[in-house]
Protein backbone atom coordinates (compact mmCIF):
# COMPACT_ATOMS: atom_id res chain seq x y z
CA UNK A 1 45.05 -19.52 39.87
CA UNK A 2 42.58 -17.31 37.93
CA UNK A 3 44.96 -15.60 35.43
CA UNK A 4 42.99 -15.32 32.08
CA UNK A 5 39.74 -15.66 33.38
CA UNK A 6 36.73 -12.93 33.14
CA UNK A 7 34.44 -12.94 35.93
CA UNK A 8 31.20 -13.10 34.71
CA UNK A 9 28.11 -12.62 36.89
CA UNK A 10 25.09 -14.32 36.39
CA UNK A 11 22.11 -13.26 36.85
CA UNK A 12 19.09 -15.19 37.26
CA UNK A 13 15.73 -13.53 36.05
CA UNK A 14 12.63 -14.25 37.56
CA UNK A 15 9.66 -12.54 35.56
CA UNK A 16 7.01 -13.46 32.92
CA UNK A 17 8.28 -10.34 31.22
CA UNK A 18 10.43 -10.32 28.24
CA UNK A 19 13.62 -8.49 29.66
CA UNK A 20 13.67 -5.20 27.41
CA UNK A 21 16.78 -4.39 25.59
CA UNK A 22 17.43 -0.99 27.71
CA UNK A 23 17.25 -3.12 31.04
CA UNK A 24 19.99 -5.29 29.71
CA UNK A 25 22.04 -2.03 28.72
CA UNK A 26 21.88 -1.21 31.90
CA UNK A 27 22.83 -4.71 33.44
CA UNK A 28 25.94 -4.01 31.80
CA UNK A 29 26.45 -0.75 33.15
CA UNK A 30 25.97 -1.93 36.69
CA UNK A 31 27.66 -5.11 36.60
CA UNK A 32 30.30 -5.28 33.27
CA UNK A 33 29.96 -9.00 32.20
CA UNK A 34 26.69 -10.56 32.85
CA UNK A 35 24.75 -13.79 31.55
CA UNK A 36 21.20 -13.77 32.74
CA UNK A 37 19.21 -16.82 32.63
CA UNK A 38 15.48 -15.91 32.72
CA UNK A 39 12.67 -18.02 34.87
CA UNK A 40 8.89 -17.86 34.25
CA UNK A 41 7.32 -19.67 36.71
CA UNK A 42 5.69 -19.55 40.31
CA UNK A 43 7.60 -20.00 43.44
CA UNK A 44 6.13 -21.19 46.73
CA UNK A 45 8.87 -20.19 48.85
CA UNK A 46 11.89 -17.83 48.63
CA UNK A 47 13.82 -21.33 49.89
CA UNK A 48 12.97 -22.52 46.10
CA UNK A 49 14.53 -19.25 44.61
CA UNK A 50 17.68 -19.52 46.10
CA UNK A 51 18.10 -23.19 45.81
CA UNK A 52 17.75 -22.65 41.96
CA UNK A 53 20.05 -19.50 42.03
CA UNK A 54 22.51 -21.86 43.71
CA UNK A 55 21.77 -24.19 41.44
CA UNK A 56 22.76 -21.87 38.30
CA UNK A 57 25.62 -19.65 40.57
CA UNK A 58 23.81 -17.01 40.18
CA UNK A 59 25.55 -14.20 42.10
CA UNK A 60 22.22 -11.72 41.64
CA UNK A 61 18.58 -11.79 41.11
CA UNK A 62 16.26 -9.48 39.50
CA UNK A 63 12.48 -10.25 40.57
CA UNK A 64 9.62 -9.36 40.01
CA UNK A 65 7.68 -11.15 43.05
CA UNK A 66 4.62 -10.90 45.64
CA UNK A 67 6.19 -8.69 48.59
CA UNK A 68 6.18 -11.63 50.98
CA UNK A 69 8.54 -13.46 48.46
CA UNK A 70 10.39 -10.72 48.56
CA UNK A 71 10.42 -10.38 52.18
CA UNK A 72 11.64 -13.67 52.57
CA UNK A 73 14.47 -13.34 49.58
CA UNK A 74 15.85 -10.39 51.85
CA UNK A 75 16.66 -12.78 54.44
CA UNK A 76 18.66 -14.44 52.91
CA UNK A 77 22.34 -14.04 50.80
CA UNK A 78 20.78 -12.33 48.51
CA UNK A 79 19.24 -9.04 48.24
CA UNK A 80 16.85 -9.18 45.30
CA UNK A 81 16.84 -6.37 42.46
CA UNK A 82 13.94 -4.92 40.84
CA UNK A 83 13.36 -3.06 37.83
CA UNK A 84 11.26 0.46 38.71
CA UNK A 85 9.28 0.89 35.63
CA UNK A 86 7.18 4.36 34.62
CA UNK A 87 3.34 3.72 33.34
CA UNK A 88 2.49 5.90 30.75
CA UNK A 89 -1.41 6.38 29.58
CA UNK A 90 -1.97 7.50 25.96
CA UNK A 91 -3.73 10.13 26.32
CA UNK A 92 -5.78 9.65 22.74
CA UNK A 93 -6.09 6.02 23.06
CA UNK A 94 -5.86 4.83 26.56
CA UNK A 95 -3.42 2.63 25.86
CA UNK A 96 -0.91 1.44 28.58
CA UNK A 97 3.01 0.89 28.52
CA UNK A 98 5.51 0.62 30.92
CA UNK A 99 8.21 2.18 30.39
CA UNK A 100 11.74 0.94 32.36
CA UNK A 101 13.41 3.68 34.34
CA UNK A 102 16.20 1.86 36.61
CA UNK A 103 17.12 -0.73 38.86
CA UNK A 104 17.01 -0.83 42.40
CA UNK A 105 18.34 -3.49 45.29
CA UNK A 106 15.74 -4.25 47.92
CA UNK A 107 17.44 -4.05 51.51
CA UNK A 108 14.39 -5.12 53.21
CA UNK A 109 10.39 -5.30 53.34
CA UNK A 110 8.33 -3.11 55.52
CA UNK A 111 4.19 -3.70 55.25
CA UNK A 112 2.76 -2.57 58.08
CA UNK A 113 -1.35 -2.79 57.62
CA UNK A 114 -4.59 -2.37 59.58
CA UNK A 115 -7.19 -5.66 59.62
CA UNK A 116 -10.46 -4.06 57.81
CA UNK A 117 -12.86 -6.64 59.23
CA UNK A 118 -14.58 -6.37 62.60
CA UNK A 119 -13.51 -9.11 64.63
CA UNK A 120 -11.39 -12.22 64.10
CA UNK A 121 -12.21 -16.01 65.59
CA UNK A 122 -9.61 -17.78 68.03
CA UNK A 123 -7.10 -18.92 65.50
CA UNK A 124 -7.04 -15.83 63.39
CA UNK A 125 -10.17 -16.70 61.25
CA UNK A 126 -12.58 -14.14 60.20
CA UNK A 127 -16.23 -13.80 60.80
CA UNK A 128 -18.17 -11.38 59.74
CA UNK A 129 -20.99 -9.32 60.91
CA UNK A 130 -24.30 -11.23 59.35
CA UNK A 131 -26.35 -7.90 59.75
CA UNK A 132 -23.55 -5.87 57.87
CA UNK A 133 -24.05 -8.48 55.10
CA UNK A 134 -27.51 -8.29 54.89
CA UNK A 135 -28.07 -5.01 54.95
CA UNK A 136 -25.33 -4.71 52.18
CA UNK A 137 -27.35 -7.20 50.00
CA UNK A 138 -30.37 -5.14 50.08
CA UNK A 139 -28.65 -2.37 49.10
CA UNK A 140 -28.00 -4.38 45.79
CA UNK A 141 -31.59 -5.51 45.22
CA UNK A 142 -33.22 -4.06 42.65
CA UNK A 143 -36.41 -1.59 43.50
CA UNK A 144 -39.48 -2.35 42.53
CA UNK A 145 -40.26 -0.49 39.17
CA UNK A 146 -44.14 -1.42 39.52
């Protein structure tokens, strides 16, 4: 029996950013009750993410990760959050902020890509064309001023 008791989600935080005080006013908004517990540190795996969510009974994640991480994090129970944020460029001093603008759960990954070298080795290696390099290199050499 439950009577009495406030469900409470927990959130677990994985960033090396300070969470801002409008993304927690919004945490609220989407989810009521909330305690957020915020981690600053590398992952290997998306396995080591959701063993420490489990861990803490965390029933959501906010991330902000690599995209394979994320990938991976998709596959599993949980479908990672992420906080879209706005860059904004001072236009007198060239100063940068980011600016948060809203949440958004990631249903999936999608990178599709095109390999920019010329040929890989058997077992996915690279190797590069020698003359490309060369002639690239003498592109960089100074001319001769004399």
């Amino acid at each position: 029996m439950n009577e009495g008791k406030i469900a409470v989600n927990r959130i677990l935080w994985i960033s090396r950013h300070p969470i801002r005080d409008e993304q927690l006013s919004e945490l609220h908004d989407i989810f009521g009750m909330y305690s957020v517990a915020q981690v600053s540190r590398t992952f290997k795996s998306a396995a080591e993410i959701v063993v420490l969510a489990e861990e803490m009974e965390a029933t959501e994640i906010v991330a902000i990760l690599p995209l394979h991480l994320m990938a991976q994090l998709t596959q599993t129970r949980y479908k990672p959050i992420r906080a879209v944020m706005h860059r904004h460029v001072d236009p007198e001093t060239g100063g940068v902020t980011f600016l948060h603008s809203h949440f958004e759960r990631v249903e999936r990954v999608d990178v599709v890509t095109v390999p920019l070298v010329r040929s890989f080795t058997p077992g996915g290696t690279r190797r590069l064309d020698q003359r490309e390099i060369r002639v690239e290199a003498s592109r960089l050499q100074p001319k001769n001023q004399g």
